[in-house]
Protein backbone atom coordinates (compact mmCIF):
# COMPACT_ATOMS: atom_id res chain seq x y z
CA UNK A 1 -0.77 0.31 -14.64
CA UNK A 2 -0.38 4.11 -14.27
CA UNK A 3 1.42 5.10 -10.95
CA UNK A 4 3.33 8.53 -9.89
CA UNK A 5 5.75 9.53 -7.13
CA UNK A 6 4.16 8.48 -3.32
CA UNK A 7 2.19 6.13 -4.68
CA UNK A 8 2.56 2.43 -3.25
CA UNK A 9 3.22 -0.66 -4.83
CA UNK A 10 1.23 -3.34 -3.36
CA UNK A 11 2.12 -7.11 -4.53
CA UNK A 12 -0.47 -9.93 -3.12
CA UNK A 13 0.95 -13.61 -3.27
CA UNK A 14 -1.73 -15.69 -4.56
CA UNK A 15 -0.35 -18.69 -2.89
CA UNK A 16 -1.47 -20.41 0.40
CA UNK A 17 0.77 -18.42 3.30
CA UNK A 18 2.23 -15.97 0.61
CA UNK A 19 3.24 -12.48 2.00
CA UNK A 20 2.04 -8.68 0.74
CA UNK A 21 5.00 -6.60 0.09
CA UNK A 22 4.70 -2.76 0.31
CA UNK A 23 6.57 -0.51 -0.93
CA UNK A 24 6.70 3.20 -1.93
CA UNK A 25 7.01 4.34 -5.25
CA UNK A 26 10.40 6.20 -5.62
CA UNK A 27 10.97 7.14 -9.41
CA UNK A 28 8.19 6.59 -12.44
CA UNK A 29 10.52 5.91 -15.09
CA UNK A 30 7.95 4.71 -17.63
CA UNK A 31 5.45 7.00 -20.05
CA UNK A 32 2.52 8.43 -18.61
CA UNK A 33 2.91 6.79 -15.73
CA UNK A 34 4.35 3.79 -16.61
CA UNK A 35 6.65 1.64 -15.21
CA UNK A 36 9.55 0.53 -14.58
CA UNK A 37 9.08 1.89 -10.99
CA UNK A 38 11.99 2.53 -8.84
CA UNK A 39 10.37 0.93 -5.34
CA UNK A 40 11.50 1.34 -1.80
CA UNK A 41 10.73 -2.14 -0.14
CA UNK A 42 9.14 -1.62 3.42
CA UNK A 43 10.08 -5.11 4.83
CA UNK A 44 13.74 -4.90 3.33
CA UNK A 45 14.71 -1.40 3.61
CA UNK A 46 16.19 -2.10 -0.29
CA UNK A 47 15.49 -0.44 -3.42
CA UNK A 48 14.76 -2.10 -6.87
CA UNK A 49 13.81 -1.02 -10.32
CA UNK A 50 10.56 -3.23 -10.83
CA UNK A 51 7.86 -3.83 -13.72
CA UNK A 52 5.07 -5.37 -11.99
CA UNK A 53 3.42 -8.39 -12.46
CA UNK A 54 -0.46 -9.26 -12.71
CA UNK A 55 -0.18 -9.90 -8.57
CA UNK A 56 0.81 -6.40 -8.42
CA UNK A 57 -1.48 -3.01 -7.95
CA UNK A 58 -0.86 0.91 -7.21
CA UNK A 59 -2.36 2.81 -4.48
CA UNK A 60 -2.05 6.17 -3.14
CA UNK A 61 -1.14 6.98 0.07
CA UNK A 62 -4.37 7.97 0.81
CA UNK A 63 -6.14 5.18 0.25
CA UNK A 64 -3.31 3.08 2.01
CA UNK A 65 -4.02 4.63 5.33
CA UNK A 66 -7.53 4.44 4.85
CA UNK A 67 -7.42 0.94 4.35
CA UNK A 68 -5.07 0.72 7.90
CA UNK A 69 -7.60 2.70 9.34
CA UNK A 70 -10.92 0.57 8.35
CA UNK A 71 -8.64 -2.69 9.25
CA UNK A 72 -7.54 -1.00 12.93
CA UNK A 73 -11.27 -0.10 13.26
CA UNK A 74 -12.23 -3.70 12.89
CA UNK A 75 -10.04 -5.33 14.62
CA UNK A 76 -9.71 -2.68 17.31
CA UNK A 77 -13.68 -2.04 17.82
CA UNK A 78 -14.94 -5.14 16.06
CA UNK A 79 -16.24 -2.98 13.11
CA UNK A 80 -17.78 -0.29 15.50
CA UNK A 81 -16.84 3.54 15.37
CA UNK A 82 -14.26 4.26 18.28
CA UNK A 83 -15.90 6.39 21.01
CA UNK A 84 -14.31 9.98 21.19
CA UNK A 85 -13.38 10.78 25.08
CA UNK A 86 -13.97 13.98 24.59
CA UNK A 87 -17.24 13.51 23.84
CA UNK A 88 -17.65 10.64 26.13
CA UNK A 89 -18.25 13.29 29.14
């Protein structure tokens, strides 16, 4: 797992009614990358010096919001492009 400052640290609970913690990737303590990872929980507001597990993955802030935005989209639209008032004239 290779991660670097702004980065997020996303950790999936493979159990029935588990949670996904966020949170963003403070510190890269590790080599090359590497963790330990100081983290700065979303849900908590608290800070912890983490190695993470096989549940756990890194993604850049980037592709976070573009994952909101494709999830908003469907939901929002039901998987159609919004329509741009401006253009809706």
């Amino acid at each position: 797992m290779r991660a670097q400052v702004g980065d997020w640290l996303v950790i999936e609970c493979g159990s029935v009614g588990g949670s996904i913690q966020r949170g963003l990737i403070e510190e890269v303590h590790g080599h090359d990358g590497g963790p330990p990872y100081l983290v700065h929980w979303i849900e908590t507001g608290g800070r912890a010096l983490i190695f993470p597990g096989p549940d756990a993955h890194v993604v850049t802030s980037e592709d976070l919001h573009a994952s909101q935005r494709r999830a908003a989209r469907h939901f929002l639209f039901g998987g159609r492009a919004a329509e741009d008032p401006a253009q809706s004239s």
